[in-house]
PDB file of N, CA and C in Angstrom:
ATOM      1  N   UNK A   1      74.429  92.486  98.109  1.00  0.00           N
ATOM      2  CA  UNK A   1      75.538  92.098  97.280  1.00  0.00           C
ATOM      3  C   UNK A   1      76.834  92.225  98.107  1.00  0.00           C
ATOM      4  N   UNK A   2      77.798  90.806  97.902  1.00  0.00           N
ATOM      5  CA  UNK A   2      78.951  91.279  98.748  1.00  0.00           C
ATOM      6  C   UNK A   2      79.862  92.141  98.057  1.00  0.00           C
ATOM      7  N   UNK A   3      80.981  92.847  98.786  1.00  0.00           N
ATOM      8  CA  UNK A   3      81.615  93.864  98.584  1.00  0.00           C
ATOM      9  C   UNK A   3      82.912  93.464  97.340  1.00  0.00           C
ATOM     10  N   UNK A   4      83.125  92.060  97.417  1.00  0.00           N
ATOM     11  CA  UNK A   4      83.803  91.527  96.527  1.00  0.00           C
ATOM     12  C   UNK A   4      83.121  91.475  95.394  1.00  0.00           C
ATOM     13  N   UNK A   5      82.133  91.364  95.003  1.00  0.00           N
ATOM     14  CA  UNK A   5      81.506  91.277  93.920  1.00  0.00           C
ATOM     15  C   UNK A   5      80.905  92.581  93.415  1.00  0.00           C
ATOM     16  N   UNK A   6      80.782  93.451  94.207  1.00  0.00           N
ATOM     17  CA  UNK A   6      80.658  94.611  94.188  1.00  0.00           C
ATOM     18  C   UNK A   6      81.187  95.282  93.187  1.00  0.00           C
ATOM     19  N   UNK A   7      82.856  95.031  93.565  1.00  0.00           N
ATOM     20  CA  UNK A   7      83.690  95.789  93.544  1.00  0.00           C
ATOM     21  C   UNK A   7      85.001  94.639  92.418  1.00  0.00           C
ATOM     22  N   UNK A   8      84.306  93.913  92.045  1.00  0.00           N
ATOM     23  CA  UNK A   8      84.583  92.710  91.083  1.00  0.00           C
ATOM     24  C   UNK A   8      86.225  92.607  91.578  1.00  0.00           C
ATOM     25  N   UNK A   9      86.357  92.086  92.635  1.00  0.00           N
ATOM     26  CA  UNK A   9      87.649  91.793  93.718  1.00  0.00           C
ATOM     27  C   UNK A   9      87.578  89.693  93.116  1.00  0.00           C
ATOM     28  N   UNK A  10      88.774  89.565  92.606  1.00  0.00           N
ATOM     29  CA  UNK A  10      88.618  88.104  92.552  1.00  0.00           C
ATOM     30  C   UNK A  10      89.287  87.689  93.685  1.00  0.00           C
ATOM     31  N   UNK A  11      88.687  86.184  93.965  1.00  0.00           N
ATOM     32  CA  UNK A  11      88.762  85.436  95.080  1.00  0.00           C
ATOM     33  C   UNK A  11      89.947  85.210  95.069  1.00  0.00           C
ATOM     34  N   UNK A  12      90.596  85.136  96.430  1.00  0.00           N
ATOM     35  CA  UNK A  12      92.251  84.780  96.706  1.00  0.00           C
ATOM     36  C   UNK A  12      92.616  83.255  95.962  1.00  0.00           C
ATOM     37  N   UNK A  13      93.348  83.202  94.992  1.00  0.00           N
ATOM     38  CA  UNK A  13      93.808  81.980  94.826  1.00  0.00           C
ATOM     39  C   UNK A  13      95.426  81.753  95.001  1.00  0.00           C
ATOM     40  N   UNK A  14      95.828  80.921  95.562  1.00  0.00           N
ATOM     41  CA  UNK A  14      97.429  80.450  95.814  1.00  0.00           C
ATOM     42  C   UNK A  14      98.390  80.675  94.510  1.00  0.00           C
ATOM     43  N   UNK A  15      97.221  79.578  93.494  1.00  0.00           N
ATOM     44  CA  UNK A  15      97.722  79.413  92.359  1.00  0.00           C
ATOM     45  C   UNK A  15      98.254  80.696  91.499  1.00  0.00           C
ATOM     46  N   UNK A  16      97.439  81.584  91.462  1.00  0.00           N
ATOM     47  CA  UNK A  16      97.230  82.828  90.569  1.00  0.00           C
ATOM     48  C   UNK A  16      98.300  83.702  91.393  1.00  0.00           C
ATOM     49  N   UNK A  17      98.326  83.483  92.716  1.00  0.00           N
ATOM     50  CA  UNK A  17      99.613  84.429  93.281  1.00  0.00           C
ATOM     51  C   UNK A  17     100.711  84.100  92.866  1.00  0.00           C
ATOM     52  N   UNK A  18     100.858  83.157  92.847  1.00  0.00           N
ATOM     53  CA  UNK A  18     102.564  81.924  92.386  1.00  0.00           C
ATOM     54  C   UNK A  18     102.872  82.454  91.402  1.00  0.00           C
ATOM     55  N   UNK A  19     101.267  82.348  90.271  1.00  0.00           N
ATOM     56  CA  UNK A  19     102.002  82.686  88.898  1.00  0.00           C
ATOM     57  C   UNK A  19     101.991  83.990  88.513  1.00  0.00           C
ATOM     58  N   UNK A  20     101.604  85.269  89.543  1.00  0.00           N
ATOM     59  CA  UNK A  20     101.953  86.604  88.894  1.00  0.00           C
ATOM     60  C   UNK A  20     103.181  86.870  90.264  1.00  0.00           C
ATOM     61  N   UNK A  21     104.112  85.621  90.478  1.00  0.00           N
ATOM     62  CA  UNK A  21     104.962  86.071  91.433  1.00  0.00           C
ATOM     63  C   UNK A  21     104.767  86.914  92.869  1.00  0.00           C
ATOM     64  N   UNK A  22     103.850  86.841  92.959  1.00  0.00           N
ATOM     65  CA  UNK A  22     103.418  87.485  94.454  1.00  0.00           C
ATOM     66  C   UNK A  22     103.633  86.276  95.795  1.00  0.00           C
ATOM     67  N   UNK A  23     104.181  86.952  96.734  1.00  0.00           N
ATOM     68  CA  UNK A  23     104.643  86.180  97.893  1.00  0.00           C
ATOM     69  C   UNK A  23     104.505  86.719  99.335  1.00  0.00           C
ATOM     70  N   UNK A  24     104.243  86.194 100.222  1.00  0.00           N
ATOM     71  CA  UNK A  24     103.982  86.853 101.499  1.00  0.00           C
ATOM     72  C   UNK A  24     105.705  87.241 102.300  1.00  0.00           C
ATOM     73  N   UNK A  25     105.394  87.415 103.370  1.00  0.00           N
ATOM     74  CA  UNK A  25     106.556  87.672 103.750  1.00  0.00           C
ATOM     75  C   UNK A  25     107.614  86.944 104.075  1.00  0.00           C
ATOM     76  N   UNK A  26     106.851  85.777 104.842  1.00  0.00           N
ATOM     77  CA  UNK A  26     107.302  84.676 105.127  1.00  0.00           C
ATOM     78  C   UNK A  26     108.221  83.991 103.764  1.00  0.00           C
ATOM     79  N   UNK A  27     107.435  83.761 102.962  1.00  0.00           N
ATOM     80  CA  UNK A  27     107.659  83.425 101.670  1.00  0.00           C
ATOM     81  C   UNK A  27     109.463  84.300 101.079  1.00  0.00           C
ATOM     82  N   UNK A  28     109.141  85.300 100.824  1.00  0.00           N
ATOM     83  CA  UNK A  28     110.057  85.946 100.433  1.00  0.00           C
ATOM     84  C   UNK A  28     111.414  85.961 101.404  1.00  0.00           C
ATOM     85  N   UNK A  29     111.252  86.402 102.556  1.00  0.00           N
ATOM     86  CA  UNK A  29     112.218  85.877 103.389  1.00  0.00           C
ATOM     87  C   UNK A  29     113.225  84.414 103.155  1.00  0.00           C
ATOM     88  N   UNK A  30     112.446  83.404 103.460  1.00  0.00           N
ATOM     89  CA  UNK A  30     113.556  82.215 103.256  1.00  0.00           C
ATOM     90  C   UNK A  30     113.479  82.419 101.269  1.00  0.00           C
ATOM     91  N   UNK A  31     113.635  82.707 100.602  1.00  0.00           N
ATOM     92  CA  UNK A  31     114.425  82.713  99.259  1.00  0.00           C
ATOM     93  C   UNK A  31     115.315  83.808  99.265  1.00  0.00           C
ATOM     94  N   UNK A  32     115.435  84.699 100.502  1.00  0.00           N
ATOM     95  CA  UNK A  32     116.549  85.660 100.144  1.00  0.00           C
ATOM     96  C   UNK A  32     117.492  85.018 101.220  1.00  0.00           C
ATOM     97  N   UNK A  33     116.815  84.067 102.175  1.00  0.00           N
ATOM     98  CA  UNK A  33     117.554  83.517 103.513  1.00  0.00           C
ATOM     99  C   UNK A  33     117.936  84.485 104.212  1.00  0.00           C
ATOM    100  N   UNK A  34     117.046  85.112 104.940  1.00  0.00           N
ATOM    101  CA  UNK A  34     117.154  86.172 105.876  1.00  0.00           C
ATOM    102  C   UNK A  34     116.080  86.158 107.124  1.00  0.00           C
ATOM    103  N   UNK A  35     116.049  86.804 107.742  1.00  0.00           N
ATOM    104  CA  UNK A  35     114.589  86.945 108.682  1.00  0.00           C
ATOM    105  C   UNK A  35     113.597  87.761 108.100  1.00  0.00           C
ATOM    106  N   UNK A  36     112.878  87.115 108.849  1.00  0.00           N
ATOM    107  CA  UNK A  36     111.159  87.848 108.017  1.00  0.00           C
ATOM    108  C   UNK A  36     111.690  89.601 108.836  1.00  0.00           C
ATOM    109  N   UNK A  37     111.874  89.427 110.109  1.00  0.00           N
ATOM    110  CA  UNK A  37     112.608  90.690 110.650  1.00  0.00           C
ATOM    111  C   UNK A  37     113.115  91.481 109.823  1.00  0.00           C
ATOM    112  N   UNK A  38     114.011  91.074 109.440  1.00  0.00           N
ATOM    113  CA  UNK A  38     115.265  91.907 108.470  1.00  0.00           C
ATOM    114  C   UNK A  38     114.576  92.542 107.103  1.00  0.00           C
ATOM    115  N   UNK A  39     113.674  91.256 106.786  1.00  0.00           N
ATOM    116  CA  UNK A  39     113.090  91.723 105.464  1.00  0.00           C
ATOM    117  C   UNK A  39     112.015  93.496 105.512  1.00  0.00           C
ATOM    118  N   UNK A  40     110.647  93.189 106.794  1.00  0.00           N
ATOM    119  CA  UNK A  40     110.279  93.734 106.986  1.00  0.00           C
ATOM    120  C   UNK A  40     110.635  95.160 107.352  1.00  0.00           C
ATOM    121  N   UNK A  41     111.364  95.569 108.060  1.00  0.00           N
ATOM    122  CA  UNK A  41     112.408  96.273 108.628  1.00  0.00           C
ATOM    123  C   UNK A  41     112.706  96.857 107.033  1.00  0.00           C
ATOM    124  N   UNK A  42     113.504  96.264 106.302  1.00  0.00           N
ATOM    125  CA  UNK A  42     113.808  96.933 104.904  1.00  0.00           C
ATOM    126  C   UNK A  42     112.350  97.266 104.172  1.00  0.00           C
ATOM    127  N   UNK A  43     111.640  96.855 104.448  1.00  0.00           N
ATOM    128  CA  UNK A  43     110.453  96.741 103.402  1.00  0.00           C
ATOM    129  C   UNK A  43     109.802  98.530 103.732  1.00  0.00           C
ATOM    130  N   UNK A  44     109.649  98.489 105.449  1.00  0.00           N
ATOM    131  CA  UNK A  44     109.201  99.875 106.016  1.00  0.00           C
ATOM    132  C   UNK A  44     110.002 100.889 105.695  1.00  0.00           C
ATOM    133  N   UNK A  45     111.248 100.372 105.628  1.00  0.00           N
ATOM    134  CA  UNK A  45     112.541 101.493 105.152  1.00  0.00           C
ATOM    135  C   UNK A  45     112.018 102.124 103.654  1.00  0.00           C
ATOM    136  N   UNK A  46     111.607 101.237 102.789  1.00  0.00           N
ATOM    137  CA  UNK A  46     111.339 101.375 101.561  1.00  0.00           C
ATOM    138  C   UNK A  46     112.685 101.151 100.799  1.00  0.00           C
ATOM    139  N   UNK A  47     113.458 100.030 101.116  1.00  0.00           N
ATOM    140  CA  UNK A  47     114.632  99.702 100.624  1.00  0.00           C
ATOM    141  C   UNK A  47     114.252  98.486  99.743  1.00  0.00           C
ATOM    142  N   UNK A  48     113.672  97.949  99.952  1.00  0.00           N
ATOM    143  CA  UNK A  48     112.943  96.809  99.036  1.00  0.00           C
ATOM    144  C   UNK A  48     111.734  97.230  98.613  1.00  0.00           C
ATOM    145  N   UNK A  49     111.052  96.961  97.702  1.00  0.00           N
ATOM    146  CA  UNK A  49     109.216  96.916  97.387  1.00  0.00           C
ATOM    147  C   UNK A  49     108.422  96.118  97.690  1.00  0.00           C
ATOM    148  N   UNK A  50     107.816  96.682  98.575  1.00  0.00           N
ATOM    149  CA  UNK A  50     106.714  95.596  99.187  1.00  0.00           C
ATOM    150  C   UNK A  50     105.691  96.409  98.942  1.00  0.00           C
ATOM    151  N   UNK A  51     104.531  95.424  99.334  1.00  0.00           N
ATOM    152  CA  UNK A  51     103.200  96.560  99.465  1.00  0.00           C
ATOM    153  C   UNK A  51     102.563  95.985 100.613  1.00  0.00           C
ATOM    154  N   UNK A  52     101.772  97.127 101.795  1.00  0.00           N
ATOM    155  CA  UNK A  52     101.261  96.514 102.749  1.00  0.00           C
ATOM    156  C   UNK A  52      99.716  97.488 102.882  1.00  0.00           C
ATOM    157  N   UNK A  53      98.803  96.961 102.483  1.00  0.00           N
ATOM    158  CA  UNK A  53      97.801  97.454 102.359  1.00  0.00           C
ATOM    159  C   UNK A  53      96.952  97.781 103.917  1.00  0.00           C
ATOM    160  N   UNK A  54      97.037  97.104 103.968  1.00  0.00           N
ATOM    161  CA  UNK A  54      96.343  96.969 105.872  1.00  0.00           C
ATOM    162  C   UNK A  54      96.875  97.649 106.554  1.00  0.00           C
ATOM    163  N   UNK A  55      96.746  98.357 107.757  1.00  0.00           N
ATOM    164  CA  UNK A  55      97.531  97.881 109.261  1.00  0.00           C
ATOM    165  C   UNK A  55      97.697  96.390 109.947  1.00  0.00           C
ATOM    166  N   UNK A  56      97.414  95.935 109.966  1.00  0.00           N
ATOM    167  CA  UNK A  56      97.614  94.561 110.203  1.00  0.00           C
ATOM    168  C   UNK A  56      97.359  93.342 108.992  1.00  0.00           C
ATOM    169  N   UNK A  57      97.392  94.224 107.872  1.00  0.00           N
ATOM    170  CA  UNK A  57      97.626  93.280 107.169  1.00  0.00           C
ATOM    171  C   UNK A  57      98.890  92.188 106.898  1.00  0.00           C
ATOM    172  N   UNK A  58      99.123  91.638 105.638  1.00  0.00           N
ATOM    173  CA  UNK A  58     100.306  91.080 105.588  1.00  0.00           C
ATOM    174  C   UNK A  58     101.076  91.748 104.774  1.00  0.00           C
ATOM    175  N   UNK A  59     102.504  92.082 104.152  1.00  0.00           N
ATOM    176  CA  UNK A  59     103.172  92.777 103.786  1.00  0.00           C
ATOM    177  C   UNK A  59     103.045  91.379 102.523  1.00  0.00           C
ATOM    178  N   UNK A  60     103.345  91.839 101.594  1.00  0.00           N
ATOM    179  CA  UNK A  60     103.224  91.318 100.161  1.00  0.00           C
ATOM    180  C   UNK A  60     104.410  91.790  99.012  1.00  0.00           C
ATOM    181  N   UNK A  61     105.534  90.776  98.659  1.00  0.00           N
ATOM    182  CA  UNK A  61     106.435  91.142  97.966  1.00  0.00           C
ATOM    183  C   UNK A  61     106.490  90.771  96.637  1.00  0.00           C
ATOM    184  N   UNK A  62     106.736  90.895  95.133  1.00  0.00           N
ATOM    185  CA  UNK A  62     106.919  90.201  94.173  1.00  0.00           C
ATOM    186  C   UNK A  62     108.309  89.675  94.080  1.00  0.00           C
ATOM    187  N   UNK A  63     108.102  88.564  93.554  1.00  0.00           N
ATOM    188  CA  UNK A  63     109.887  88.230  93.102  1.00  0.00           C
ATOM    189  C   UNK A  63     110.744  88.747  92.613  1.00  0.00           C
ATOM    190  N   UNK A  64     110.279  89.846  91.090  1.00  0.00           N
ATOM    191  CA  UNK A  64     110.720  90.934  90.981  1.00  0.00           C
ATOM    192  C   UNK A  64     111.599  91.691  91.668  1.00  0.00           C
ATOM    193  N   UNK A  65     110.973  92.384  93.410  1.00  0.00           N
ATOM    194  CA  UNK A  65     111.930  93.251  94.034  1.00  0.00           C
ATOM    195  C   UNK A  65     113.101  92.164  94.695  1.00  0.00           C
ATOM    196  N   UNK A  66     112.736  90.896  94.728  1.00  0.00           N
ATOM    197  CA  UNK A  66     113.754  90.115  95.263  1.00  0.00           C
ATOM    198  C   UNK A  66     115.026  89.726  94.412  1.00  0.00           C
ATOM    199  N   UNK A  67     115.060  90.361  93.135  1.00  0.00           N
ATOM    200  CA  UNK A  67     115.784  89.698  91.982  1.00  0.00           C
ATOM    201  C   UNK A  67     116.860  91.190  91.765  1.00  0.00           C
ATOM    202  N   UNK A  68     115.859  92.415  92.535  1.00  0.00           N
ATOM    203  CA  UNK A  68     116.451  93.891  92.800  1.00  0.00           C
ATOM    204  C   UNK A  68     118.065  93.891  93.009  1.00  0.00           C
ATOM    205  N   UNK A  69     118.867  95.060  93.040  1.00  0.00           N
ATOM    206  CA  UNK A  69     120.438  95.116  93.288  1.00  0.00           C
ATOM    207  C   UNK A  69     119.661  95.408  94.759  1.00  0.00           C
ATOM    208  N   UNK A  70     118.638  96.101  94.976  1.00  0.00           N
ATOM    209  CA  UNK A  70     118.611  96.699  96.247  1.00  0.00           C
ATOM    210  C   UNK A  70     118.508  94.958  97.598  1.00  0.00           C
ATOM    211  N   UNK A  71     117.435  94.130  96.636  1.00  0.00           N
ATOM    212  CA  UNK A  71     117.625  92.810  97.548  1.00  0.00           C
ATOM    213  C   UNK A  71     119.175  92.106  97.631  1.00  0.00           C
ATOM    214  N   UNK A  72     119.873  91.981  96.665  1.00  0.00           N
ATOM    215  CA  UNK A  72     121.471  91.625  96.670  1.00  0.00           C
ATOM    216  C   UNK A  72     121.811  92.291  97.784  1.00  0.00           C
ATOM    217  N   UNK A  73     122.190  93.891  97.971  1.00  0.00           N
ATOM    218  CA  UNK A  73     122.099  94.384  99.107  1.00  0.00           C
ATOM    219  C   UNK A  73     122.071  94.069  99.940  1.00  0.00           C
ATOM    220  N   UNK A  74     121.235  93.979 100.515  1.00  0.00           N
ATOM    221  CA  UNK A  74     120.244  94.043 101.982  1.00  0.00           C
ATOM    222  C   UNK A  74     120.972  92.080 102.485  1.00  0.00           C
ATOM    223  N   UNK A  75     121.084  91.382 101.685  1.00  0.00           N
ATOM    224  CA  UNK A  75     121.450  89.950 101.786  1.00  0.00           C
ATOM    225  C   UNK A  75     122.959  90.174 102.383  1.00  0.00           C
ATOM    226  N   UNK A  76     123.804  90.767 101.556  1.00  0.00           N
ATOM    227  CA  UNK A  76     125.049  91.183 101.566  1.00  0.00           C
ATOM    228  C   UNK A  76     125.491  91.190 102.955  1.00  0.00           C
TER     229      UNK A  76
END
C-alpha cells in the first residue's frame, strides 16, 4: 500500500490549492511585488507565515498572511 493512501494524504491538486488560498513562494512573492528573496528571508525570520515542511522543500504561504499588517510591512 502506498504511503499516501496509507496515510489518506490527498493527491496534489492546483485547483484545490487556489481555492483554500495556498501559494508557493514564487506565487506569493509577485502579488506582494517583492523578491522571492525578500519574501523568504521574512518567512525564516517568522515575520510573515509561511510553512516549510521539508528541508528542501518549498516554502508555502496562504493569502491570508499576505493580506497581514505584518505583509503591508515588509512591502513598505
Amino acid at each position: 500500500m502506498a504511503l499516501r493512501n496509507y496515510y489518506q494524504i490527498p493527491c496534489y491538486s492546483a485547483d484545490a490549492q487556489a481555492a483554500n488560498g495556498w501559494m508557493n513562494l514564487t506565487q506569493a512573492a509577485r502579488i506582494l511585488s517583492i523578491s522571492r528573496k525578500t519574501l523568504r528571508l521574512a518567512a525564516e525570520r517568522v515575520e510573515i507565515e509561511a510553512q516549510h515542511h521539508l528541508p528542501n522543500g518549498p516554502w508555502i504561504i496562504n493569502r491570508r498572511a499576505l493580506e497581514a499588517q505584518a505583509a503591508v510591512d515588509l512591502v513598505k
